[in-house]
C-alpha atoms as a PDB file:
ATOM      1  CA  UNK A   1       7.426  39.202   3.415  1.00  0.00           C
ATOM      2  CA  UNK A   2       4.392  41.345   4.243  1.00  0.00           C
ATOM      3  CA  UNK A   3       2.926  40.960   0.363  1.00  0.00           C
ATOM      4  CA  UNK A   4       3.719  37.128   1.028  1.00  0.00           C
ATOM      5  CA  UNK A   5       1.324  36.807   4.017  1.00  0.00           C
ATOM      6  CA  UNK A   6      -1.486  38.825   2.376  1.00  0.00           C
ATOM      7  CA  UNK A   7      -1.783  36.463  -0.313  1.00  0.00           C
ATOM      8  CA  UNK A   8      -1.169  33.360   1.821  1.00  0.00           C
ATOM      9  CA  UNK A   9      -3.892  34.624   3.737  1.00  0.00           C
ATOM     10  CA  UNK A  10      -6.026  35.599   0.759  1.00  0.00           C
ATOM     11  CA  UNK A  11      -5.626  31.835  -0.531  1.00  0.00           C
ATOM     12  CA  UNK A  12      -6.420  30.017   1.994  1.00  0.00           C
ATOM     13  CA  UNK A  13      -9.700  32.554   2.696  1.00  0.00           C
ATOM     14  CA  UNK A  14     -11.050  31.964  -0.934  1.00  0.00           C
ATOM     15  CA  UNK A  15     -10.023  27.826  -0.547  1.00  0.00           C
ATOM     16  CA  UNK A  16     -12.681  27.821   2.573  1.00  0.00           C
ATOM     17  CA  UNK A  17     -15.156  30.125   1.263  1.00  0.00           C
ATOM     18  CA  UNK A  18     -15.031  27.218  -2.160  1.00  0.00           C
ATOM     19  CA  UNK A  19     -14.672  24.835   0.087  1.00  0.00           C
ATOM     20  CA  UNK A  20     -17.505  25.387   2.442  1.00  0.00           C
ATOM     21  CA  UNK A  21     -19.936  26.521  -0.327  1.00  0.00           C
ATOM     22  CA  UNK A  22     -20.977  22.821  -1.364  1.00  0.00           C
ATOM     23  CA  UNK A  23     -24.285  22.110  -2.929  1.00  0.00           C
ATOM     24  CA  UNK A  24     -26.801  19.994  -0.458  1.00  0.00           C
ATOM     25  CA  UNK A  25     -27.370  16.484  -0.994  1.00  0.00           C
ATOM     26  CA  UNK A  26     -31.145  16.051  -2.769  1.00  0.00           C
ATOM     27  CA  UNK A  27     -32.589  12.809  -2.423  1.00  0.00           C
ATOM     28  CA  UNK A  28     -31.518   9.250  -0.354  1.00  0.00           C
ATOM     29  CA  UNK A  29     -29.368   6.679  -0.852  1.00  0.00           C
ATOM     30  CA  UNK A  30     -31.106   4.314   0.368  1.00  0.00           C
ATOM     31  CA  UNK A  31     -30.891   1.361   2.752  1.00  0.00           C
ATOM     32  CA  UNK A  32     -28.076  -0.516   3.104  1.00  0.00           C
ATOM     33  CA  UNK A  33     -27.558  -4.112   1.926  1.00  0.00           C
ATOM     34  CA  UNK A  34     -26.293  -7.671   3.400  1.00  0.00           C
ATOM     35  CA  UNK A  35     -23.260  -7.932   0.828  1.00  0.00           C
ATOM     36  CA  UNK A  36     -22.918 -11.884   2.025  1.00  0.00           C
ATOM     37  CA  UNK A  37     -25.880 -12.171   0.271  1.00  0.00           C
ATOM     38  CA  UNK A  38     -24.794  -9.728  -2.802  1.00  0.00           C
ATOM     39  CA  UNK A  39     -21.516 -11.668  -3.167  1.00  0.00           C
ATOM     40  CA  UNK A  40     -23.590 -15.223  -3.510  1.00  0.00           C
ATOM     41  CA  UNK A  41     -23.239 -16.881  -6.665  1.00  0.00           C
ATOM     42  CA  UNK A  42     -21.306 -18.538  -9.069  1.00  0.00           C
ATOM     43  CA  UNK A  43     -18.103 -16.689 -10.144  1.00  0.00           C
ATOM     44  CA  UNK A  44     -15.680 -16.935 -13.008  1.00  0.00           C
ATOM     45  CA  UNK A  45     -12.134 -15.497 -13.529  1.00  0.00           C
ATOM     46  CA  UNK A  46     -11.489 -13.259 -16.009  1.00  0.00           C
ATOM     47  CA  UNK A  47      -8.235 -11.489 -15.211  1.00  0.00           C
ATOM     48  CA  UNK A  48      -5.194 -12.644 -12.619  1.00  0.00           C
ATOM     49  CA  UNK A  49      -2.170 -10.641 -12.271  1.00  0.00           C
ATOM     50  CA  UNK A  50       0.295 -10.140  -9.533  1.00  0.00           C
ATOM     51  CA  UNK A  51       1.710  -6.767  -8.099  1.00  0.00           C
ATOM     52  CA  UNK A  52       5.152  -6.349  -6.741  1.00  0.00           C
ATOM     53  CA  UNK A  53       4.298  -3.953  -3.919  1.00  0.00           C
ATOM     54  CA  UNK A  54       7.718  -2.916  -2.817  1.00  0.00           C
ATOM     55  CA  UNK A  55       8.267  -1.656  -6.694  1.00  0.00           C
ATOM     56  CA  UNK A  56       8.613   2.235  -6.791  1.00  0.00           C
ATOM     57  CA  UNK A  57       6.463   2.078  -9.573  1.00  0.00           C
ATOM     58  CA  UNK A  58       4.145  -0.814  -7.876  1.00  0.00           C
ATOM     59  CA  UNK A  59       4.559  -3.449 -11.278  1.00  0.00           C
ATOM     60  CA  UNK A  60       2.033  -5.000 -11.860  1.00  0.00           C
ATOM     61  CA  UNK A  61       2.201  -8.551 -14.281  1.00  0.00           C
ATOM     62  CA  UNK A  62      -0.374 -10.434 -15.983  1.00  0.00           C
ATOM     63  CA  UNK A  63      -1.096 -14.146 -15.702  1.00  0.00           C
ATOM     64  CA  UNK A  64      -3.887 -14.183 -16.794  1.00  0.00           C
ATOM     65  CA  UNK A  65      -2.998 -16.298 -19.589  1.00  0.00           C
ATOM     66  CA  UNK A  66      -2.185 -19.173 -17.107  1.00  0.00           C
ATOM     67  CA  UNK A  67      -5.891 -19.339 -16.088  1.00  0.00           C
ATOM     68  CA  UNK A  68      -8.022 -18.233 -18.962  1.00  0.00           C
ATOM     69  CA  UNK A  69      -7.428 -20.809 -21.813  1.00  0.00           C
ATOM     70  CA  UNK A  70      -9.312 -21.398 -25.294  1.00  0.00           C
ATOM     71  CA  UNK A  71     -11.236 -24.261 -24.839  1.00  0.00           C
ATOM     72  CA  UNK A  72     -10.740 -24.918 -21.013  1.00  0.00           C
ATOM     73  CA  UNK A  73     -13.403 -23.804 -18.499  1.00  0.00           C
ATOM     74  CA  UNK A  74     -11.635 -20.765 -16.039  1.00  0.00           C
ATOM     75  CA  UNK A  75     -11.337 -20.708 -12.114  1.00  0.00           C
ATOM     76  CA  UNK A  76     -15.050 -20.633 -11.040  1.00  0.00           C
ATOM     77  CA  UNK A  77     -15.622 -19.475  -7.191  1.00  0.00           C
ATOM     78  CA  UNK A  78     -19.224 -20.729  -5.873  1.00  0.00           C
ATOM     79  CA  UNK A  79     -19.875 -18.838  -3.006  1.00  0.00           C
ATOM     80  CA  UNK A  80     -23.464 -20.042  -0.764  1.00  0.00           C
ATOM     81  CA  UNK A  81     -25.035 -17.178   0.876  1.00  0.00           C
ATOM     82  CA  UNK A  82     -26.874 -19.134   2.551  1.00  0.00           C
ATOM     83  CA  UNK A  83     -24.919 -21.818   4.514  1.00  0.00           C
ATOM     84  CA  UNK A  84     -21.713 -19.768   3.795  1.00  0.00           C
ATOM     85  CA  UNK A  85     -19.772 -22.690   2.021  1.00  0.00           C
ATOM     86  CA  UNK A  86     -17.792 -21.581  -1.179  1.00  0.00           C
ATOM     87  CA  UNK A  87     -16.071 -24.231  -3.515  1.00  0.00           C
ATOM     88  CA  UNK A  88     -13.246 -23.878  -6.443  1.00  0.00           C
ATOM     89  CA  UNK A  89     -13.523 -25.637  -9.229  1.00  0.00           C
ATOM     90  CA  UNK A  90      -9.960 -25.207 -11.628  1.00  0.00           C
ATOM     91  CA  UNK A  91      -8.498 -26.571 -14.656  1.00  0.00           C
ATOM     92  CA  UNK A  92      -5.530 -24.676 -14.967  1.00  0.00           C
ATOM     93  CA  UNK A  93      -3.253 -22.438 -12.882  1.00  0.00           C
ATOM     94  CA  UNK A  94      -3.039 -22.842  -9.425  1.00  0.00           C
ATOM     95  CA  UNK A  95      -4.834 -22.415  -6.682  1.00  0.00           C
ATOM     96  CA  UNK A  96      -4.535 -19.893  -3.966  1.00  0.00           C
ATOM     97  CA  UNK A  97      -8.061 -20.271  -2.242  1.00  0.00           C
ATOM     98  CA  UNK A  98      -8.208 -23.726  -1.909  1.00  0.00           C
ATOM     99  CA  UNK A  99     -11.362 -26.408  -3.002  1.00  0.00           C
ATOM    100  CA  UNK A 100     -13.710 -25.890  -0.840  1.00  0.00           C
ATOM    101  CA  UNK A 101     -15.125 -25.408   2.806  1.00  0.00           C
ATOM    102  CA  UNK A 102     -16.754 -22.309   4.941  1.00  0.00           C
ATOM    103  CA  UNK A 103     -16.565 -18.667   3.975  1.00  0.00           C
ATOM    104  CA  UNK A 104     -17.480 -15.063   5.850  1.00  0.00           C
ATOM    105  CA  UNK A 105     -16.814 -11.066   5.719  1.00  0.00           C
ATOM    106  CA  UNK A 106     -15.956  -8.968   8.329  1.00  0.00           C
ATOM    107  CA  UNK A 107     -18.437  -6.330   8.069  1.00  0.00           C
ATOM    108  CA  UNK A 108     -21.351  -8.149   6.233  1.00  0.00           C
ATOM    109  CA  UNK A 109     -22.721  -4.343   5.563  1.00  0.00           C
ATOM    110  CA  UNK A 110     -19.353  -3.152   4.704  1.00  0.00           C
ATOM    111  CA  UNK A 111     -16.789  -5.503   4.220  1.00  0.00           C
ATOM    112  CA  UNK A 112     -13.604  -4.867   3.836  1.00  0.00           C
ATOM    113  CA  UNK A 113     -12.218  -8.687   4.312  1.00  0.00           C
ATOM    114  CA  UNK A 114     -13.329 -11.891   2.984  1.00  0.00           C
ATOM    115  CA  UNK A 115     -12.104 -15.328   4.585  1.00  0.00           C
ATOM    116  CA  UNK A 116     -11.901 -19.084   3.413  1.00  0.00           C
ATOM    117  CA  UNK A 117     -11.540 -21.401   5.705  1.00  0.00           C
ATOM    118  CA  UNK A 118     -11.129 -25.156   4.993  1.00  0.00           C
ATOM    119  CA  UNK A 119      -9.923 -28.046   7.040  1.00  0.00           C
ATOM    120  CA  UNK A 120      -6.385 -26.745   7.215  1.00  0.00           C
ATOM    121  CA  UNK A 121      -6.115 -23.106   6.702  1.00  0.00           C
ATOM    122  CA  UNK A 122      -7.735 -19.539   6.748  1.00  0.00           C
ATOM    123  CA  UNK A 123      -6.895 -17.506   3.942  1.00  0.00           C
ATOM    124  CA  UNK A 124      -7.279 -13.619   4.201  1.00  0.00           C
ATOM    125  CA  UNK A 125      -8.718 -11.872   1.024  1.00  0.00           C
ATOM    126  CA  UNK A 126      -9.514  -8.288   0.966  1.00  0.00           C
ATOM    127  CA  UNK A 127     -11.968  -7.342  -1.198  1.00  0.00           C
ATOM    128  CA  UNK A 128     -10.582  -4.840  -4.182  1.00  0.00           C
ATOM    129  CA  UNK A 129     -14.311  -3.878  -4.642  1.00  0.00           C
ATOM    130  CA  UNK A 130     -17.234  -3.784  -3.070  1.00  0.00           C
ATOM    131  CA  UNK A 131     -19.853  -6.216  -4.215  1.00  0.00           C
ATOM    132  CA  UNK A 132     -23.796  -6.483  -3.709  1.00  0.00           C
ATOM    133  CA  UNK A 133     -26.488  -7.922  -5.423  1.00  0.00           C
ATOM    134  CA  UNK A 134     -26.399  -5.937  -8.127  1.00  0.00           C
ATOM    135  CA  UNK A 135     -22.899  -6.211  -9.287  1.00  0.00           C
ATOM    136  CA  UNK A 136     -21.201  -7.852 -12.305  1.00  0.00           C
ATOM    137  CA  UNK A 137     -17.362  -8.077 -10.913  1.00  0.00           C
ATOM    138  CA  UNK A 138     -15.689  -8.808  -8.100  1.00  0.00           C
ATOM    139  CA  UNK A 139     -11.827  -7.782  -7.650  1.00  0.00           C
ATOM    140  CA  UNK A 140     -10.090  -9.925  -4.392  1.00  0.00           C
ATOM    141  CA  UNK A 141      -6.497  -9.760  -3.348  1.00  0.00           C
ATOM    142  CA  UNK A 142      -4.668 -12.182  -1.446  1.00  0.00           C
ATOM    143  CA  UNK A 143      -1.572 -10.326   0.205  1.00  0.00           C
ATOM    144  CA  UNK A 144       1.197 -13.095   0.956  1.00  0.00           C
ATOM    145  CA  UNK A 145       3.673 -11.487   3.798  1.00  0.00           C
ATOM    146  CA  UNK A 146       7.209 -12.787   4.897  1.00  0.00           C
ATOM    147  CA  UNK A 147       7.171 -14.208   9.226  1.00  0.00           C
ATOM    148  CA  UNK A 148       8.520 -10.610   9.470  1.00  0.00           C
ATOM    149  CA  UNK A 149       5.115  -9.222   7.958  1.00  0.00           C
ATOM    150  CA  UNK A 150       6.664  -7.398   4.773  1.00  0.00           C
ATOM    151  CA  UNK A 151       4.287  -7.444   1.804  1.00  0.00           C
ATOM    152  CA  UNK A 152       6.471  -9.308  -0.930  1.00  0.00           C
ATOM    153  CA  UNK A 153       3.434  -9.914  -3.297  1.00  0.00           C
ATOM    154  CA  UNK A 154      -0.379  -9.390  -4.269  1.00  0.00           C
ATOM    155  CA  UNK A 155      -1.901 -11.748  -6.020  1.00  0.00           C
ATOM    156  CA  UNK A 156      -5.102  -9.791  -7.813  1.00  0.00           C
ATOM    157  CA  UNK A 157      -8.473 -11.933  -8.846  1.00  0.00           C
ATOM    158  CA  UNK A 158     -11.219 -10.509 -11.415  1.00  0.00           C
ATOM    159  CA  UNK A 159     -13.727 -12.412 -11.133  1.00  0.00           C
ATOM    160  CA  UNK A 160     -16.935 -12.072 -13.513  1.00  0.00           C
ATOM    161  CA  UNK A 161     -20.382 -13.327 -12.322  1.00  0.00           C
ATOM    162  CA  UNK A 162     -21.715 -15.956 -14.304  1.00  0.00           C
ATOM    163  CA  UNK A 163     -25.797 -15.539 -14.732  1.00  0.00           C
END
């Protein structure tokens, strides 16, 4: 039992001496942006799937193939900085984030949730990525809950944005 402490003890002293011997950060990161502004644009769908999250193994099916056709334009997502609108334009599939109306983050320096609102509803859409100016993709997931609040699906959005 003795021999069992001494190397107990001996782990966890060489875990904080690796642990506490981390190189120093060299240089800045630099200032952080609006993402409302980062996530303006004009969108388009590339990949839709839905997740079954009460799955031990979390399964996870694509649909995609119910949005991106040959020959039909995919779900496009314009979303106005600038007088925070957003409006869907689809041809096929269906649509979870309705046609058009207001949008805004939570955070608008780090989001975490984006939200829709039209005449009738609010939908909730956490953002699977973050997304400024820069970026090329933008992953959202719409959780839809039971009245009881159990998660019984996530739909899963990859959208692609178009130049």
């Amino acid at each position: 039992m003795i021999k069992m402490k001494k190397y107990i003890f001996l782990f966890a002293t060489v875990a904080m001496v690796t642990i506490g011997c981390k190189p120093e950060v060299k240089g800045e990161l630099g200032s952080t942006s609006n993402k409302e502004v980062g996530m303006s644009g004009t969108w388009e769908l590339q990949h839709f799937t839905i997740q079954d999250p009460n799955s031990p193994i979390l399964e996870q099916r694509d649909f995609t193939s119910y949005y991106v056709k040959d020959g039909i334009t995919p779900m496009h997502l314009d979303l106005e900085a600038a007088n925070h609108t957003y409006a869907v334009t689809i041809n096929t599939g269906k649509n979870f984030l309705g046609d058009s109306g207001t949008w805004h983050l939570d955070d608008v320096m780090a989001p975490s949730f984006l939200y829709l609102e039209n005449a009738t509803d609010t939908i909730t859409i956490s953002l699977g990525s973050m997304v400024n100016a820069n970026s090329d993709e933008m992953n959202l997931n719409i959780e839809k809950t039971c009245t009881s609040g159990f998660k019984n699906v996530i739909y899963k959005f990859n959208f692609n944005r178009l130049p």
